[in-house]
N, C-alpha and C. Protein backbone atom coordinates (compact mmCIF):
# COMPACT_ATOMS: atom_id res chain seq x y z
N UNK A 1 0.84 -1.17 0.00
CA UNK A 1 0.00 0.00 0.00
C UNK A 1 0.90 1.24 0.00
N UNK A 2 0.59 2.17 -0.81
CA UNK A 2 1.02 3.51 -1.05
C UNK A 2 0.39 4.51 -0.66
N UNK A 3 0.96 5.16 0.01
CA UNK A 3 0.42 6.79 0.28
C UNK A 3 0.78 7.99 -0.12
N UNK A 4 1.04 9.21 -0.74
CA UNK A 4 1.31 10.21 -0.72
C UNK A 4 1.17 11.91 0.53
N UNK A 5 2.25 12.20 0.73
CA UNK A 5 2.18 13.16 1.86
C UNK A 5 2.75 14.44 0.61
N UNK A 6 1.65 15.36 0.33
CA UNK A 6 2.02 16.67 -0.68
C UNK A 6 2.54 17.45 0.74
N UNK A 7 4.09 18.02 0.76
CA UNK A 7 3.75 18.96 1.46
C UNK A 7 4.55 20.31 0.52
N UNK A 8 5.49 20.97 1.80
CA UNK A 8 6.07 22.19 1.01
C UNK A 8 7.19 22.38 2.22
N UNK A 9 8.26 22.70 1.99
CA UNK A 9 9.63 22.49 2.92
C UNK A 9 9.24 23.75 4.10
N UNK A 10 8.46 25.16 4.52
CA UNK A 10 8.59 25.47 5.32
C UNK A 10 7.54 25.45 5.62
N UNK A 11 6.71 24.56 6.01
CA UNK A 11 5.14 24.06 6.39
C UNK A 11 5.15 23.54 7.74
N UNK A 12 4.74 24.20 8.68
CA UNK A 12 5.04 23.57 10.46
C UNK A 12 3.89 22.32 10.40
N UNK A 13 2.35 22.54 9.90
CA UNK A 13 1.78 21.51 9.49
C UNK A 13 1.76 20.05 8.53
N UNK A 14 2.99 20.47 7.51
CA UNK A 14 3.58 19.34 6.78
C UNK A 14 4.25 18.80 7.94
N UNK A 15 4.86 18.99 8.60
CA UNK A 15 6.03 18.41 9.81
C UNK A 15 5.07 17.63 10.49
N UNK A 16 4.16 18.33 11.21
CA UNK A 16 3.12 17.32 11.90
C UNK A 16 2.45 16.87 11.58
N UNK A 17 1.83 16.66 10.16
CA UNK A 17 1.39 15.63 9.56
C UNK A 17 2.46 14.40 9.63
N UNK A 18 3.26 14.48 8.86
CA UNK A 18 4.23 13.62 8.85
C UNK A 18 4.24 12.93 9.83
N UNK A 19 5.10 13.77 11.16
CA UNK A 19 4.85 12.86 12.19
C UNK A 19 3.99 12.69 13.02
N UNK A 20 2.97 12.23 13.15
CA UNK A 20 1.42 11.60 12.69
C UNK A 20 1.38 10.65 12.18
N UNK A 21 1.77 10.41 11.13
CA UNK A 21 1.90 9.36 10.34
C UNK A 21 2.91 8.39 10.34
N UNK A 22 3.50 8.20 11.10
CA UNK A 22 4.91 7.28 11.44
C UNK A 22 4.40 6.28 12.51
N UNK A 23 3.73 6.82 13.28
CA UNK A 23 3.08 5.33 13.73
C UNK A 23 1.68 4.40 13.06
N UNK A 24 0.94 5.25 12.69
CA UNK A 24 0.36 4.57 11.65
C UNK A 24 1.00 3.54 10.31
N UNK A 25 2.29 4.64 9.89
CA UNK A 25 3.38 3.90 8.85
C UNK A 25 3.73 2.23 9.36
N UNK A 26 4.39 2.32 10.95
CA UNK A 26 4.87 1.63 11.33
C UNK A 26 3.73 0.27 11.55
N UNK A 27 2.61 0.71 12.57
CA UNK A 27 1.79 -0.18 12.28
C UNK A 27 1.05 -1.02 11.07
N UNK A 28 0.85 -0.26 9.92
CA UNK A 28 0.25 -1.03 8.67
C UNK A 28 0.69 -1.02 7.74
N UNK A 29 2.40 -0.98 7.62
CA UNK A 29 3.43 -0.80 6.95
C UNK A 29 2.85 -0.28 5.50
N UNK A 30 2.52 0.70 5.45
CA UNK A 30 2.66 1.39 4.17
C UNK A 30 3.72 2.16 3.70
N UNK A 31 3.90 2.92 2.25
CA UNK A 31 5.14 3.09 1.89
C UNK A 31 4.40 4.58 1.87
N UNK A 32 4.76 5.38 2.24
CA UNK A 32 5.03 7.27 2.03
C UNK A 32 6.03 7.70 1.42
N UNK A 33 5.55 8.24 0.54
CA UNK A 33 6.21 9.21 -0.70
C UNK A 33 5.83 10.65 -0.11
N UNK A 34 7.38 11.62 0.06
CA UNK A 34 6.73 12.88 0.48
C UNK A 34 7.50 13.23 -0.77
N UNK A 35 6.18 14.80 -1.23
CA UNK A 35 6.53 15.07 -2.43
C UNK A 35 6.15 16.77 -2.28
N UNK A 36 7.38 17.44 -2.95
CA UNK A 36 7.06 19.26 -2.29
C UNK A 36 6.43 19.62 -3.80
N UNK A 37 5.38 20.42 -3.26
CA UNK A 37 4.65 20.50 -4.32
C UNK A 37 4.60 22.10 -5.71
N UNK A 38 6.24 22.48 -4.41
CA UNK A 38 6.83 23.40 -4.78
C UNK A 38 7.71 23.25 -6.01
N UNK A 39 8.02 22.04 -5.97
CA UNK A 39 8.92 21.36 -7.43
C UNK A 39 8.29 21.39 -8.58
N UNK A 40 6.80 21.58 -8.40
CA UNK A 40 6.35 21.21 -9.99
C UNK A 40 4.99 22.29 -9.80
N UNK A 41 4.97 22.75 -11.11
CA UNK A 41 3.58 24.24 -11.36
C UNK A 41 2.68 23.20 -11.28
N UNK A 42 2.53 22.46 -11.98
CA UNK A 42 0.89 21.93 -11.63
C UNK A 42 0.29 21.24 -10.58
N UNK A 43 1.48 20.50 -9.87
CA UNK A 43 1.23 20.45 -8.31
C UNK A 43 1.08 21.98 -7.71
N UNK A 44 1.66 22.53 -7.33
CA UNK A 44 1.66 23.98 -6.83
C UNK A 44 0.38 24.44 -7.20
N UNK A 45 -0.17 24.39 -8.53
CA UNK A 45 -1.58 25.23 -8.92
C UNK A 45 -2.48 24.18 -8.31
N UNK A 46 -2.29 22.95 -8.45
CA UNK A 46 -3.47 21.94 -7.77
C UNK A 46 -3.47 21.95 -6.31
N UNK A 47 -2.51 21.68 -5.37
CA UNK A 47 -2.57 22.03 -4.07
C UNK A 47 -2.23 23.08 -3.40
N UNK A 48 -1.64 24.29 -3.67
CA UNK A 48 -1.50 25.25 -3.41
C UNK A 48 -1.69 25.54 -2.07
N UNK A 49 -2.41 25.69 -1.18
CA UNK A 49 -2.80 26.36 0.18
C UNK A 49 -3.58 25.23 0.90
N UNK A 50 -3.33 24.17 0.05
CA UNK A 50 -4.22 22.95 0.67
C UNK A 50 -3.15 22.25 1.82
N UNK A 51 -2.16 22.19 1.22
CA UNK A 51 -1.11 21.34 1.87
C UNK A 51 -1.11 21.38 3.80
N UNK A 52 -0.50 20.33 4.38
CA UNK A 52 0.00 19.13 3.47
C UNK A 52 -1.68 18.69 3.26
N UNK A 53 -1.31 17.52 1.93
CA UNK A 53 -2.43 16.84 1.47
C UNK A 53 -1.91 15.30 1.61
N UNK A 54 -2.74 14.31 1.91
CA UNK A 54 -2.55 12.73 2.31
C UNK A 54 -3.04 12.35 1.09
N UNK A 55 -2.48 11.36 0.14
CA UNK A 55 -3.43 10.95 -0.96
C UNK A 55 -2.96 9.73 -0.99
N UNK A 56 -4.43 9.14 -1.62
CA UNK A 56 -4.22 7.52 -1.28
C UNK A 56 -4.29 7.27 -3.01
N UNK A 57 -3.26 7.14 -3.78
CA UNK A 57 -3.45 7.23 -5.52
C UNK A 57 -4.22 8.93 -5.77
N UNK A 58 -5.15 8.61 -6.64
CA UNK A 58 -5.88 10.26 -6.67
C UNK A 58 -7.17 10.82 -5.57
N UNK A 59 -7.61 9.71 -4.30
CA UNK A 59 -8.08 9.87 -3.48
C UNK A 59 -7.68 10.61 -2.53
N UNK A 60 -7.97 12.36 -1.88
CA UNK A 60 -8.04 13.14 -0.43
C UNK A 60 -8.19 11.45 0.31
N UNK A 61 -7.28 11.69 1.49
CA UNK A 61 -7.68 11.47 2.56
C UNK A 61 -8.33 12.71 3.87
N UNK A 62 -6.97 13.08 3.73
CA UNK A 62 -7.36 14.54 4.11
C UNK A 62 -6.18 15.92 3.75
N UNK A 63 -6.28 16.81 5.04
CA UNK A 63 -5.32 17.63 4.23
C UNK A 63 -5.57 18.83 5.51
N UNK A 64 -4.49 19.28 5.67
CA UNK A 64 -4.07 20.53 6.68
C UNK A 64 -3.61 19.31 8.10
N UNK A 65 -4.58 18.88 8.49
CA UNK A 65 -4.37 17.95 9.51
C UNK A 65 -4.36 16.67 9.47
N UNK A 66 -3.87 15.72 10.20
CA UNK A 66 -3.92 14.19 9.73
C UNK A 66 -5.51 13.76 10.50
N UNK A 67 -6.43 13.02 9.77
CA UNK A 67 -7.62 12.78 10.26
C UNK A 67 -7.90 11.30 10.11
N UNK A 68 -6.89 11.16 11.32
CA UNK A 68 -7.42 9.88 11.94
C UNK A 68 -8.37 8.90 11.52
N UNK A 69 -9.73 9.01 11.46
CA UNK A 69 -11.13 8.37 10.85
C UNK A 69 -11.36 8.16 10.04
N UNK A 70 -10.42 9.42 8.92
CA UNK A 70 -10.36 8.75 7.55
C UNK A 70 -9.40 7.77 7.02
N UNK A 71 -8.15 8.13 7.61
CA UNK A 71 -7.21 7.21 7.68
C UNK A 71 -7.28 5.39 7.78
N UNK A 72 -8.03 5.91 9.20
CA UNK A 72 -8.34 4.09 9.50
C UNK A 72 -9.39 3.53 8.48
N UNK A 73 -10.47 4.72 8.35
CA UNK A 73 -11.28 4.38 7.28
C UNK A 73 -10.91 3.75 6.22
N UNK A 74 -9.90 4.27 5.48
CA UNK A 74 -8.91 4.04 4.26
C UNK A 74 -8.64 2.92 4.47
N UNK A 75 -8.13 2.28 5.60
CA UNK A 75 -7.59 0.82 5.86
C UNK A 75 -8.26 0.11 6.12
N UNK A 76 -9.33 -0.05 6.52
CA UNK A 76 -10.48 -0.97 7.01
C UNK A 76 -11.02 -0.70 5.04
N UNK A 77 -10.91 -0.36 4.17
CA UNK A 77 -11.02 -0.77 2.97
C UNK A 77 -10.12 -1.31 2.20
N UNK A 78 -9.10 -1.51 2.46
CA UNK A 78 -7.94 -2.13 1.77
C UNK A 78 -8.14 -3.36 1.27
């Protein structure tokens, strides 16, 4: 299972998303790809002020904060 973490290098909420997500990582061993969305214009125009964003392929999980409910949600569908 793959996840995506969009963030942007001076984001205090990319940081705590992230770590947020390291015990979840650890528990249901998924693979996280963090990707700055500052590297590329059409990331940047697509997430822009959203960040960080959790994406499961082209599925929101969520985004600004890590949300738990959807998360597990996400996995209880796997």
């Amino acid at each position: 299972m793959n996840l995506t973490l969009y963030t942007r290098s001076y984001c205090h909420l990319c940081e705590d998303m992230h770590k947020a997500l390291l015990p979840y990582q650890e528990r249901y061993g998924f693979e996280l790809e963090l990707i700055d969305v500052d590297s590329d214009a059409q990331l940047e125009h697509r997430f822009d002020e959203l960040v960080p964003v959790l994406m499961a392929g082209e599925k929101e999980i969520c985004h600004y904060f890590l949300d738990e409910a959807a998360l597990l949600d996400h996995f209880s569908r796997q």
